[in-house]
Protein backbone atom coordinates (compact mmCIF):
# COMPACT_ATOMS: atom_id res chain seq x y z
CA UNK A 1 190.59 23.24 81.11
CA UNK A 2 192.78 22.59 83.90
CA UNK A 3 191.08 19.80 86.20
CA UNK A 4 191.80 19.55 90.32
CA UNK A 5 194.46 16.37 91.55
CA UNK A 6 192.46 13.51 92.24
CA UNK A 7 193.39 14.85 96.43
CA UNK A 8 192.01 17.41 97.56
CA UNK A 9 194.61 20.70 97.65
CA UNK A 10 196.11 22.19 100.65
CA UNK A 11 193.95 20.75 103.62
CA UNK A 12 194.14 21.60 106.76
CA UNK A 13 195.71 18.34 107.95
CA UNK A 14 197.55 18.48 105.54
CA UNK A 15 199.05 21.42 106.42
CA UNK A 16 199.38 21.01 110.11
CA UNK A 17 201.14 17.81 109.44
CA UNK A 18 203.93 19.83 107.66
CA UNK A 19 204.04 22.70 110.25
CA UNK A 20 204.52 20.03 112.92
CA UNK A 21 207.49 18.97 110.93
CA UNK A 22 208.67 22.04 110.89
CA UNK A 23 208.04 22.87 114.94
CA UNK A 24 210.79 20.75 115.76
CA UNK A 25 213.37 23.38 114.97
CA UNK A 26 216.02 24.05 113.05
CA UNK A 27 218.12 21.93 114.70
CA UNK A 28 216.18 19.25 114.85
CA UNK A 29 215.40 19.39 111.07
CA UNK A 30 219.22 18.44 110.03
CA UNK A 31 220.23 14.84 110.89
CA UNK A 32 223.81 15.30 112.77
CA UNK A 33 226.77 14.20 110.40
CA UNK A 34 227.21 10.83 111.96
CA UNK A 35 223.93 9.98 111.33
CA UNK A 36 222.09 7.23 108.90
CA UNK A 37 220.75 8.64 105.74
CA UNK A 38 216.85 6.72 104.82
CA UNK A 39 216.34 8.11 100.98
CA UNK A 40 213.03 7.51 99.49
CA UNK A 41 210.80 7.63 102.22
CA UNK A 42 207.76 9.43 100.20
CA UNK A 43 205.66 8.80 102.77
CA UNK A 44 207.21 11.71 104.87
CA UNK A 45 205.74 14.15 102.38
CA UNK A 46 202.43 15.58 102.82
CA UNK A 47 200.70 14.50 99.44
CA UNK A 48 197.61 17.20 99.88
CA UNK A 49 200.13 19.85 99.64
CA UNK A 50 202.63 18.48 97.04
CA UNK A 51 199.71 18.36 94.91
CA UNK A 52 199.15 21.91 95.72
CA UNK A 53 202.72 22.45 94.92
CA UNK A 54 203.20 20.83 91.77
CA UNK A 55 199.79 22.87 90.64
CA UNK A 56 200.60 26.27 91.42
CA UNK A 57 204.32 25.69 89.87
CA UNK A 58 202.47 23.88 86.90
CA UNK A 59 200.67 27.67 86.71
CA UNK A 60 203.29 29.38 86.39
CA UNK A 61 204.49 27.87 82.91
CA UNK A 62 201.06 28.37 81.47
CA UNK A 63 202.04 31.81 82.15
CA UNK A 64 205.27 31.79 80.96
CA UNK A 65 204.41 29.66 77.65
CA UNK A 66 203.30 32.29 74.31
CA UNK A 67 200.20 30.72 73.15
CA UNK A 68 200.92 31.19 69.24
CA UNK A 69 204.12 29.10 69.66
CA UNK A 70 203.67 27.27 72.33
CA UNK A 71 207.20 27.89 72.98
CA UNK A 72 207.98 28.60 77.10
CA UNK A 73 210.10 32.12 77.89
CA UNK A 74 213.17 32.34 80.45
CA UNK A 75 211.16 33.95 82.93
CA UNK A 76 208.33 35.50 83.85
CA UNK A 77 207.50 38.24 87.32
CA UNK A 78 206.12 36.63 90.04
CA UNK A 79 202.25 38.42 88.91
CA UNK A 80 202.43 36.01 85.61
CA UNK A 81 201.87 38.87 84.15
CA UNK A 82 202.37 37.67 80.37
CA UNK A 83 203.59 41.23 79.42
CA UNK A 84 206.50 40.04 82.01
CA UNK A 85 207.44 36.94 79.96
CA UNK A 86 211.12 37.36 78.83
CA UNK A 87 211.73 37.95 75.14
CA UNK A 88 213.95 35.09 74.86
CA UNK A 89 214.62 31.06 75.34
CA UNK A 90 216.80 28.28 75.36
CA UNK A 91 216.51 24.56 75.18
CA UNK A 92 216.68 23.79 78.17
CA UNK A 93 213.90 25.85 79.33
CA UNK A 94 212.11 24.09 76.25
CA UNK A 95 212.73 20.53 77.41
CA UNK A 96 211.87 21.81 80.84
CA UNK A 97 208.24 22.77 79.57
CA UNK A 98 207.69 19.34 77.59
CA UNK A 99 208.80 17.38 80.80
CA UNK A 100 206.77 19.69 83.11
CA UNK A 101 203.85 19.21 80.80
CA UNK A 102 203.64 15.67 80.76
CA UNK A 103 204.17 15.50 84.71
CA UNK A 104 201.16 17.84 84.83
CA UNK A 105 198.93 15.31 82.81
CA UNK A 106 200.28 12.63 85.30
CA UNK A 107 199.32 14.29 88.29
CA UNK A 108 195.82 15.19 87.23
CA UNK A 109 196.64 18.98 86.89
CA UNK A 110 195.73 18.71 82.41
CA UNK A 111 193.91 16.16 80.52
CA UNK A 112 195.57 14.01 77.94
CA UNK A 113 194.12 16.09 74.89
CA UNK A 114 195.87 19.12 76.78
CA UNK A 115 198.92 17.62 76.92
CA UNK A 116 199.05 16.40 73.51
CA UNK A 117 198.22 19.70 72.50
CA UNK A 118 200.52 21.72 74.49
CA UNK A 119 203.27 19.48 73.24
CA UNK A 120 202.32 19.70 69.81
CA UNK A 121 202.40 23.13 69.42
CA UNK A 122 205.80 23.65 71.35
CA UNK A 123 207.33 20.59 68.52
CA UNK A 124 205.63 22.14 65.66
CA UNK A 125 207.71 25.11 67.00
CA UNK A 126 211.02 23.68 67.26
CA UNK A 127 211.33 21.68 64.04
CA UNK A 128 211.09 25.12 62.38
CA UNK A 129 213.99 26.68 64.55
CA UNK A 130 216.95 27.62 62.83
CA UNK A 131 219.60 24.87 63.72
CA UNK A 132 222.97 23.41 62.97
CA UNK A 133 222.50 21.24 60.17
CA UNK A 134 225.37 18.56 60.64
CA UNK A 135 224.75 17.68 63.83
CA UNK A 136 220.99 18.90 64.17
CA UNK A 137 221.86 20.82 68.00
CA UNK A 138 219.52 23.78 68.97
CA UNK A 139 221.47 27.13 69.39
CA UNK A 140 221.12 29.01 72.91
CA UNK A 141 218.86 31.63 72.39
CA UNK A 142 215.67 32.05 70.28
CA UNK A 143 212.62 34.86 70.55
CA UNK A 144 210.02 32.54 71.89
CA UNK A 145 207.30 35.06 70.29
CA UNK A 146 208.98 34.88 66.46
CA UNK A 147 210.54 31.63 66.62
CA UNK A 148 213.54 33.58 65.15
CA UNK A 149 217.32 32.81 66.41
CA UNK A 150 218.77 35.53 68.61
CA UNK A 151 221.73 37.62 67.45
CA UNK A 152 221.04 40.36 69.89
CA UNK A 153 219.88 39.45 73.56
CA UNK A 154 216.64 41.69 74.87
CA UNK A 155 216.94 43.65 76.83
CA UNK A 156 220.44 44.63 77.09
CA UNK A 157 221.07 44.76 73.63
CA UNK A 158 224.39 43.30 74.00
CA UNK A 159 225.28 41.18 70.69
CA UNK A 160 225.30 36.62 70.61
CA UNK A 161 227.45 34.69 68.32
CA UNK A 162 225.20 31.62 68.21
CA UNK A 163 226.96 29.13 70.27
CA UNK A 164 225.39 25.24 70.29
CA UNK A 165 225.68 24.48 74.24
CA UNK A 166 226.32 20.37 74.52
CA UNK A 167 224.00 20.39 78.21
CA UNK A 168 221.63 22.82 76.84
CA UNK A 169 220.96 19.96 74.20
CA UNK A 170 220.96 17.34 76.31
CA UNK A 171 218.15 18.70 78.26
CA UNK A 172 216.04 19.14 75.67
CA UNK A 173 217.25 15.75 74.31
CA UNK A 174 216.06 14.32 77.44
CA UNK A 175 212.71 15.78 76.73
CA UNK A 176 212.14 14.68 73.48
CA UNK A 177 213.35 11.26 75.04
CA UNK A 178 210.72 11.01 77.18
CA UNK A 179 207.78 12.13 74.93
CA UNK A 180 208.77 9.40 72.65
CA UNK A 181 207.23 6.62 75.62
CA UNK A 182 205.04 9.48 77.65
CA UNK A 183 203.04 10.85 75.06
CA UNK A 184 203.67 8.04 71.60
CA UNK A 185 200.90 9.56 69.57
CA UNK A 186 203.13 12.44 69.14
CA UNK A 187 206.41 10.31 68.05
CA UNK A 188 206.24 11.29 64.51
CA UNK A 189 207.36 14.71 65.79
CA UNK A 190 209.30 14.02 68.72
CA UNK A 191 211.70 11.77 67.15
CA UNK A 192 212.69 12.89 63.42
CA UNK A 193 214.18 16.17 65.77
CA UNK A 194 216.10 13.34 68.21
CA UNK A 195 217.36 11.61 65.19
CA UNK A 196 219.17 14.38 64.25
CA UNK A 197 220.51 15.70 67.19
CA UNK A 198 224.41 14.00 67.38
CA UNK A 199 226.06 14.32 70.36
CA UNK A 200 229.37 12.64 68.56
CA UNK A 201 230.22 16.53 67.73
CA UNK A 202 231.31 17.33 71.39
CA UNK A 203 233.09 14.61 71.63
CA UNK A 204 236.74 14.83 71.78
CA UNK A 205 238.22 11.07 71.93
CA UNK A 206 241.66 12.65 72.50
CA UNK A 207 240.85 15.11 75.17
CA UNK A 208 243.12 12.89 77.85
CA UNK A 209 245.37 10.66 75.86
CA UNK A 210 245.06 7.28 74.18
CA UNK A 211 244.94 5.18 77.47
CA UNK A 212 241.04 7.27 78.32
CA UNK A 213 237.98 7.68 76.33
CA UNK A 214 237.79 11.09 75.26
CA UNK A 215 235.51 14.08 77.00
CA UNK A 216 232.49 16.22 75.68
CA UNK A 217 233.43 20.05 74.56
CA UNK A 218 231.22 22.25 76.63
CA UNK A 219 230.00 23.42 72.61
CA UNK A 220 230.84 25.40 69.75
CA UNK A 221 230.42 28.35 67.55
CA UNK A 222 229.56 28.35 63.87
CA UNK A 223 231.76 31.58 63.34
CA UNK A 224 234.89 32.41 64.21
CA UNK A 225 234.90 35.12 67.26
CA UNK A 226 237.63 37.04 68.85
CA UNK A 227 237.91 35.03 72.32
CA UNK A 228 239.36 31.05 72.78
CA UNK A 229 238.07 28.24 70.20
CA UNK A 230 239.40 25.63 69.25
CA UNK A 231 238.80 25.45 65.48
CA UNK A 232 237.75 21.89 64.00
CA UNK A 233 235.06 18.97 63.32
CA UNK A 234 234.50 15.61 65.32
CA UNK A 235 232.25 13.99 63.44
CA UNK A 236 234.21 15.57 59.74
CA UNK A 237 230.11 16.00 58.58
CA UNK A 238 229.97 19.66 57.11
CA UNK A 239 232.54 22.62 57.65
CA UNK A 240 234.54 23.25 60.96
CA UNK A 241 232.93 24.54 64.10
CA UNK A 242 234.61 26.52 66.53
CA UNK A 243 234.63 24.46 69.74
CA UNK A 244 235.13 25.87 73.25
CA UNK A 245 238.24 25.57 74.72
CA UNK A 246 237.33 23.64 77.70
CA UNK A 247 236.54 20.01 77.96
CA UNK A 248 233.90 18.70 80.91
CA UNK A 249 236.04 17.54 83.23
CA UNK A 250 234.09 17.63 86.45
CA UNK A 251 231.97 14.35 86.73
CA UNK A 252 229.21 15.09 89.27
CA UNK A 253 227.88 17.66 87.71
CA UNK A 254 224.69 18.80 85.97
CA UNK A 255 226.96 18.12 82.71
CA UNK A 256 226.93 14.36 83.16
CA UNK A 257 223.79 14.39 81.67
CA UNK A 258 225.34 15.12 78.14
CA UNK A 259 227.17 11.62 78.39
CA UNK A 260 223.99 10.28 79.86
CA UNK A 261 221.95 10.64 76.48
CA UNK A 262 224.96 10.64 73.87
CA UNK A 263 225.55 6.74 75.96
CA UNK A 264 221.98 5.67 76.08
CA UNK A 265 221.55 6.80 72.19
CA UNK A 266 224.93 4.69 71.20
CA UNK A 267 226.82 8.42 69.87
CA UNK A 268 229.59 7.59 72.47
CA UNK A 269 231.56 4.33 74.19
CA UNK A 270 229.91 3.64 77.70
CA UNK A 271 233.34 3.82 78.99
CA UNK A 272 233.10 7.45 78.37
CA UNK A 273 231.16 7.27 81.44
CA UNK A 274 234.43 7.18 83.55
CA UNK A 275 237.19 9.83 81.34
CA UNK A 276 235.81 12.66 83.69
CA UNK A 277 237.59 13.35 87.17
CA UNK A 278 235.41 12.11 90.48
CA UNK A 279 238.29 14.45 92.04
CA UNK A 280 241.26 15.69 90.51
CA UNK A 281 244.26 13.62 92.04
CA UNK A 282 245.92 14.18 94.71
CA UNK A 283 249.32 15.81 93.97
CA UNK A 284 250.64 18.90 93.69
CA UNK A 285 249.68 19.72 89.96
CA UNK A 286 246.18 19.71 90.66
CA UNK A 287 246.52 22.04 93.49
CA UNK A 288 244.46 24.31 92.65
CA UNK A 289 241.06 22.13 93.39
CA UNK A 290 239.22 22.58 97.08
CA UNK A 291 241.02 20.68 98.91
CA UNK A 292 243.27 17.13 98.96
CA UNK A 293 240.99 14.49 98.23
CA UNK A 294 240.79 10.92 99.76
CA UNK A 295 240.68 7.36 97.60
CA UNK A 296 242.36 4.99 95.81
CA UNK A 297 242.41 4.15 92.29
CA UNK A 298 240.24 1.55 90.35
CA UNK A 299 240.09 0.23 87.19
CA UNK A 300 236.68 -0.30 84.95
CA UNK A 301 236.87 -1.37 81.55
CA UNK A 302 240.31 -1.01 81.08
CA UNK A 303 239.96 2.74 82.38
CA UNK A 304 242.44 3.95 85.12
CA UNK A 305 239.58 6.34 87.56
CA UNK A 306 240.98 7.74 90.58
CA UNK A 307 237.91 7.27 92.99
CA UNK A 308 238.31 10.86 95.06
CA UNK A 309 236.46 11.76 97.94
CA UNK A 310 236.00 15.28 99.56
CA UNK A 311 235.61 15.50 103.42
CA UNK A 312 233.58 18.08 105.09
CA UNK A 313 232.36 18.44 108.49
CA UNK A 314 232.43 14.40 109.23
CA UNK A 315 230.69 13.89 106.16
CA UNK A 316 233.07 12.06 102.86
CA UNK A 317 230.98 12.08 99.45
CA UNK A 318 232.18 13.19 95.68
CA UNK A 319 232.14 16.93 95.09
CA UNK A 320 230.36 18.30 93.11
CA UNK A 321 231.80 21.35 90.42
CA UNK A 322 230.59 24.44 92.45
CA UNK A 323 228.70 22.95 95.92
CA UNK A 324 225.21 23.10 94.88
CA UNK A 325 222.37 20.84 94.50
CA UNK A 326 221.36 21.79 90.81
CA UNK A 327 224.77 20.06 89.74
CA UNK A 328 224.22 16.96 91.99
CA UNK A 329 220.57 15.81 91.43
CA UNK A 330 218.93 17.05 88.66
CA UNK A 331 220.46 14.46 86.22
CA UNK A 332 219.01 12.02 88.84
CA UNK A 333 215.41 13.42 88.08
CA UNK A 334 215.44 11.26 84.84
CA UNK A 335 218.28 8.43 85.63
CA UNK A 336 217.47 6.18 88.92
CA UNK A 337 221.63 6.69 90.12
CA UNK A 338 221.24 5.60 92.90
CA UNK A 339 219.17 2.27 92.05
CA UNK A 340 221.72 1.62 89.18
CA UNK A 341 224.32 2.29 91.20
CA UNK A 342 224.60 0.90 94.98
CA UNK A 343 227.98 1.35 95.56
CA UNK A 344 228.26 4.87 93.99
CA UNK A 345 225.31 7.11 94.04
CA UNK A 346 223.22 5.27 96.09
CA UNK A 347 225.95 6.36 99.12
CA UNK A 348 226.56 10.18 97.79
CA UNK A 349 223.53 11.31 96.90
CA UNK A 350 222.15 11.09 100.83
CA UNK A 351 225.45 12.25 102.44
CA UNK A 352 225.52 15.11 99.47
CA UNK A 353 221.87 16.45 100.57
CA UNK A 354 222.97 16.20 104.56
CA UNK A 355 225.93 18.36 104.07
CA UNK A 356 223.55 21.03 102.39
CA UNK A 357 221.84 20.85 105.43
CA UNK A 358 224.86 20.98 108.14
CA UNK A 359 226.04 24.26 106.04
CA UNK A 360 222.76 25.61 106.19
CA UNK A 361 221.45 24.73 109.71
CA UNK A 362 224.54 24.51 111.41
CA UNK A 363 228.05 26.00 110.23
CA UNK A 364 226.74 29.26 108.37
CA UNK A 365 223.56 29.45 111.31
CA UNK A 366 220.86 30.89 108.12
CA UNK A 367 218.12 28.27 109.91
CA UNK A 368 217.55 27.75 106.22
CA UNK A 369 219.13 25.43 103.68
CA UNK A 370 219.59 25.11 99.60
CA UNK A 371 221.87 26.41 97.75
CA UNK A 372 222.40 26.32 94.20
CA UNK A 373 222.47 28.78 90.79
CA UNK A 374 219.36 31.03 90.89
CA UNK A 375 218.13 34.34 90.95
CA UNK A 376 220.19 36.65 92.93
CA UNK A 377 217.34 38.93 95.08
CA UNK A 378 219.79 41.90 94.71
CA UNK A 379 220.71 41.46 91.15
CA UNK A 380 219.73 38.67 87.66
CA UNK A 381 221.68 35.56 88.33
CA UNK A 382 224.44 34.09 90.38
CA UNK A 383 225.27 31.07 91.84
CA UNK A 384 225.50 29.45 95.38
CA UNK A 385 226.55 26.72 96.21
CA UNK A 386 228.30 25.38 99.97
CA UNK A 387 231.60 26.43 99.05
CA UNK A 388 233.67 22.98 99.97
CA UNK A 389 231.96 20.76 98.78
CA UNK A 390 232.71 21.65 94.97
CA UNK A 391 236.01 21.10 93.21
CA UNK A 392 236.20 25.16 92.06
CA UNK A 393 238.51 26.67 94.91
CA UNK A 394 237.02 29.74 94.16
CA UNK A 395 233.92 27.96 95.23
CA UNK A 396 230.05 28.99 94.44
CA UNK A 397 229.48 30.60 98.12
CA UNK A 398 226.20 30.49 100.16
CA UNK A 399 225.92 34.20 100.85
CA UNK A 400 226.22 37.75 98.90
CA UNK A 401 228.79 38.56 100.58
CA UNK A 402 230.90 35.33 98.76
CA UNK A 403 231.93 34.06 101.75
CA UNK A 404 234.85 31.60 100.86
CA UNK A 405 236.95 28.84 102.30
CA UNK A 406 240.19 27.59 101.83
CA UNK A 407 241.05 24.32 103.33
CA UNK A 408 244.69 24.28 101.58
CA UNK A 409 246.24 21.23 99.65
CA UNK A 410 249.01 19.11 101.80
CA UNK A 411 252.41 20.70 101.58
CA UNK A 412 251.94 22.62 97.82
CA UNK A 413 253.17 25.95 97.30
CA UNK A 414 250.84 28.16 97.41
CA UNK A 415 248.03 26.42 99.44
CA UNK A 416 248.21 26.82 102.91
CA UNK A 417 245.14 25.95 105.07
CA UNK A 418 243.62 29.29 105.41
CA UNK A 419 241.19 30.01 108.84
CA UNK A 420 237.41 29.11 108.06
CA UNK A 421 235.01 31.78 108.45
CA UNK A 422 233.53 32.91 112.01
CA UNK A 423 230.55 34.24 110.44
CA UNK A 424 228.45 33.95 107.47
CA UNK A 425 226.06 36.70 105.74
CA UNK A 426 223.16 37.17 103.81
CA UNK A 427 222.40 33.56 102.62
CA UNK A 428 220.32 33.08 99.57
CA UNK A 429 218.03 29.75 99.44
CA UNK A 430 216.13 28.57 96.45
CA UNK A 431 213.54 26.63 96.56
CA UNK A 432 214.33 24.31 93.46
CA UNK A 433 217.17 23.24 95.82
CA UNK A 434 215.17 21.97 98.28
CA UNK A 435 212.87 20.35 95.84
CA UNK A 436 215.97 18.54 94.58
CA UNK A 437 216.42 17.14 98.23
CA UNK A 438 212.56 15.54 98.57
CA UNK A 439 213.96 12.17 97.31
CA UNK A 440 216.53 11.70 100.11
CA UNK A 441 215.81 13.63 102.79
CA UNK A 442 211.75 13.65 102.68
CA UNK A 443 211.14 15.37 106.22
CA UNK A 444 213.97 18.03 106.52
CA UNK A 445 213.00 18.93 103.07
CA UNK A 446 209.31 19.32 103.81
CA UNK A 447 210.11 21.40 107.13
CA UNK A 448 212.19 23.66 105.15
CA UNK A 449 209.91 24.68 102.55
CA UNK A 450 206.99 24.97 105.51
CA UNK A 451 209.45 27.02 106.73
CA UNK A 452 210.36 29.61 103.56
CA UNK A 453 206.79 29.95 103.33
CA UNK A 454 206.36 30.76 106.97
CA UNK A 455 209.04 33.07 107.63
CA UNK A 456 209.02 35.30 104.08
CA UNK A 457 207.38 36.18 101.43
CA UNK A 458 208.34 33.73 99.17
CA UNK A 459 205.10 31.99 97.73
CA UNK A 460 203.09 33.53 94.91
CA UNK A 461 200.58 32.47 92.41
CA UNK A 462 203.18 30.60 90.65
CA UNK A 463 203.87 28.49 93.61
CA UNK A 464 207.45 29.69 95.25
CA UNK A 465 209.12 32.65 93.91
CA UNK A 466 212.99 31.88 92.67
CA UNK A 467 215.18 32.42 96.12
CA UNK A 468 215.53 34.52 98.88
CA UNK A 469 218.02 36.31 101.06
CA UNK A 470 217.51 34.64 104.45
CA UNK A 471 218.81 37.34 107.07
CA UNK A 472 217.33 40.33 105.13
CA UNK A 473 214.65 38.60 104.06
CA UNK A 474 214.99 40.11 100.26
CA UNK A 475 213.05 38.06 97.60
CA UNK A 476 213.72 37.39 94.21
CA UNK A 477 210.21 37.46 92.73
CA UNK A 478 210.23 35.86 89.66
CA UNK A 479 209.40 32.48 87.83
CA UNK A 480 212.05 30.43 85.85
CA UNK A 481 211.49 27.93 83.43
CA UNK A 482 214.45 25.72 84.39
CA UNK A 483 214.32 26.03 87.93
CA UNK A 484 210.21 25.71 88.18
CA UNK A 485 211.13 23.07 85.53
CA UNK A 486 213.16 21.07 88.31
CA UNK A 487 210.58 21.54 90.88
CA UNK A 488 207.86 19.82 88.55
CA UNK A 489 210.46 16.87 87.99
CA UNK A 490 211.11 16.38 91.90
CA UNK A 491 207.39 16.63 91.83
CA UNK A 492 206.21 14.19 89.30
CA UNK A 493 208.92 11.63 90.07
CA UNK A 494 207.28 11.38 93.38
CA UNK A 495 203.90 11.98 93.20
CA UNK A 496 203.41 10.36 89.49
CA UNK A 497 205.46 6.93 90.30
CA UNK A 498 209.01 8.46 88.72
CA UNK A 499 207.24 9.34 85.46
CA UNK A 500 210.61 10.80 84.05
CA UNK A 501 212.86 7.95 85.38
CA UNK A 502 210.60 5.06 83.86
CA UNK A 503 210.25 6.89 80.01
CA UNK A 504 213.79 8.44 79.54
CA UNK A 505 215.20 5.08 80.70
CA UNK A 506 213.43 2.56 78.08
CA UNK A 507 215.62 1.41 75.95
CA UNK A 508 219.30 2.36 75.43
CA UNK A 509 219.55 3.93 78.80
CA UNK A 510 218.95 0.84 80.02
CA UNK A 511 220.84 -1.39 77.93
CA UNK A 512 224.16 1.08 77.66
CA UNK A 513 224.14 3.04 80.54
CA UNK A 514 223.27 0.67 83.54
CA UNK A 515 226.18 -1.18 82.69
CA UNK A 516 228.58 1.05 83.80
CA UNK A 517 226.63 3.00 86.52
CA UNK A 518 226.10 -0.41 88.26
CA UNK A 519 230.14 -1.26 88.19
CA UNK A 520 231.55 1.25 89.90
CA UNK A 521 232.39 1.85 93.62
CA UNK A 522 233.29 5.29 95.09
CA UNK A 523 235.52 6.08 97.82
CA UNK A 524 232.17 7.04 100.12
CA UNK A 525 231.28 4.85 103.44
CA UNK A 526 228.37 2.85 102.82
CA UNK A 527 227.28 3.98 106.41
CA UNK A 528 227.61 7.37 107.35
């Protein structure tokens, strides 16, 4: 039985609280680049209707989850109707159903025999998925109805090689992370399928020469296929995978999270921490990035980092990969950056949310901001992003019409600064992205999702549909497991006294990983 938050849902003061927060205007809602950033301020969020939030989100994975498995699909339509649950899953959407479950139970939404039943049956589950046995990683797809591994994805029909994805495990490594201190009576599940899971196989110690710690393979194959691999074994434990040919590179990304566990469980140096690229450098073979950063280099544990900084529209901060707020904070929804870090994320994670804002608000004129990888409301999937403030030059755009930027690289051939765009189009929000924001900008994140709800269509019985297309008002209605997953994180965190932070962080996160976080200084203003 699902039992009401200890608050009352969705008053009326509530409400008019957040509509007066959203009166102000557009305008008003965006700081102006020059100003100071306050994080944290919790208080600035209606708690009435968070609650109602975080319970009509937490509804739309009961409707998602298939009750003989307890396993969660992809996605579900916006009616919940369960004949609308995807035929397929992932681990990530897993882990993001076992850390949504245990925030419900914090906020009230489920009792505690709920939640050790829900999580149970969803372990139960996975320790009979077919795995890789050497390093014990989940492969990408699975019928969440069968249990059985996907070799043909529904509906299309188009054929899978099953391909291990190193952030796809870490995800649902992070879940099983935190059930071990959330929910202990369950331990003797949870962790036999942690134990296994070896993170050492991505892990290429040679990826960037022997002055750097090495870089994590973005996964493998088990069988040879036509396209790029990279044929081989880095932990020499069973026969050769087939590795991707690409290396994560990019450091604030969603991908950081892979080194965040394989650190905190002792499967990698801590100096891994700084082998990926803040920027690329600044010369003429790396070109091809957004645009020429600014820093200098430091050194941390013997490691050489070139501490690059993007600047866009007054504001200086570390790109992220593609511009978008998925990449940038949902890693922070289970490691406190920018506590263990006050000279590095505790500076770019407000100046990151604030450009968001000035894109959305004030440069592309949408009145609406957040941007990152969601449903597209004319198509499946895509993703947006603010186009310059990720390293891709081809950039994740904020629009469906791609609009891009180019703002050149010094005196290289090839990249001359190109004219910005006069006009934007059809900009697609998501809500996740704003959910992302509550932590660091608590008001102009309220106003704007007071604001999706008042100007379109956007809210269902599953809490806020996916995205929408701002100037023609086109919604994507549909429920996904990792994006209502990140909304139920953003949720808990603040409503349930960072639930995730404190039990993923017990223990070797602690011991391994603060360490470095807490060294390192970027090339970002403390005052902005």
């Amino acid at each position: 039985m699902v039992r009401k938050p200890r608050l009352a849902l969705a008053t009326a003061g509530a409400l008019a609280l957040a509509l007066a927060l959203s009166s102000a205007g557009a305008a008003a809602s965006a700081p102006a680049p020059g100003a100071a950033a306050a994080p944290g301020k919790a208080s600035a969020i209606p708690t009435d209707l968070a609650y109602q939030w975080a319970a009509d989100t937490w509804r739309s994975f009961t409707a998602m989850v298939e009750p003989e498995t307890g396993m969660p699909s992809d996605n579900i339509d916006g009616s919940l109707n369960p004949a609308t649950r995807s035929r397929y899953t992932s681990p990530t959407n897993i882990g993001s159903y076992i850390w949504s479950t245990i925030v419900a139970r914090k906020l009230h939404l489920i009792g505690k025999q709920e939640e050790v039943d829900r999580i149970r049956a969803t372990l139960t589950s996975l320790a009979q998925l077919e795995r890789h046995p050497a390093s014990g990683m989940y492969y990408n797809w699975y019928d969440p109805r069968t249990l059985e591994l996907l070799r043909v994805f529904p509906p299309s029909g188009a054929p899978i090689d099953p391909f291990a994805s190193s952030v796809d495990n870490a995800w649902l490594a992070a879940a099983l992370m935190v059930v071990h201190d959330a929910v202990p009576q369950l331990r003797h599940l949870s962790d036999p399928l942690l134990d296994a899971m070896d993170f050492g196989f991505y892990y290429d110690p040679a990826a960037r020469g022997p002055d750097f710690p090495g870089l994590m393979r973005g996964g493998f194959w088990v069988e040879p296929l036509a396209g790029c691999s990279v044929a081989g074994n880095y932990r020499d434990r069973g026969p050769d995978v087939y590795y991707t040919c690409h290396h994560y590179g990019a450091f604030n990304s969603e991908t950081r999270m892979i080194s965040y566990v394989a650190i905190a469980l002792g499967q990698v140096p801590p100096a891994h921490y700084f082998a990926p690229w803040r920027t690329f450098p600044p010369t003429c073979d790396w070109s091809w990035q957004e645009m020429l950063p600014v820093g200098e280099y430091r050194e941390y544990l013997g490691v050489s980092v070139f501490e690059g900084a993007y600047r866009y529209r007054g504001l200086q901060f570390v790109p992220s990969w593609g511009g978008d707020m998925f990449e940038a904070y949902m890693p922070n929804l289970f490691v406190p950056e920018e506590e263990w870090g006050p000279d590095s994320w505790a500076r770019n994670h407000p100046v990151y949310v604030r450009g968001q804002i000035e894109h959305g608000l004030r440069e592309a004129g949408y009145g609406h901001w957040g941007f990152s990888p969601a449903s597209d409301p004319y198509g499946d999937y895509r993703e947006y992003g603010v186009d310059p403030m990720g390293l891709d030059a081809a950039g994740y755009t904020s629009d469906v019409q791609r609009t891009t930027v180019d703002y050149g690289f010094d005196d290289c051939p090839g990249r001359a600064p190109q004219p910005l765009p006069t006009s934007y189009g059809d900009g697609v929000v998501t809500p996740h992205a704003v959910f992302l924001g509550l932590r660091f900008a608590p008001e102009e994140s309220v106003a704007e999702l007071v604001r999706l709800r008042s100007q379109f269509d956007i809210y269902g019985p599953g809490g806020y549909y996916d995205a929408v297309a701002v100037r023609s008002g086109k919604v994507a209605k549909r429920y996904l497991a990792l994006d209502q997953g990140m909304i139920m994180g953003a949720l808990g965190n603040l409503l349930g006294g960072d639930i995730l932070r404190d039990t993923f962080t017990r223990g070797g996160a602690e011991k391994l990983l603060r360490p470095v976080i807490a060294i390192e200084e970027f090339s970002v203003p403390a005052q902005q």
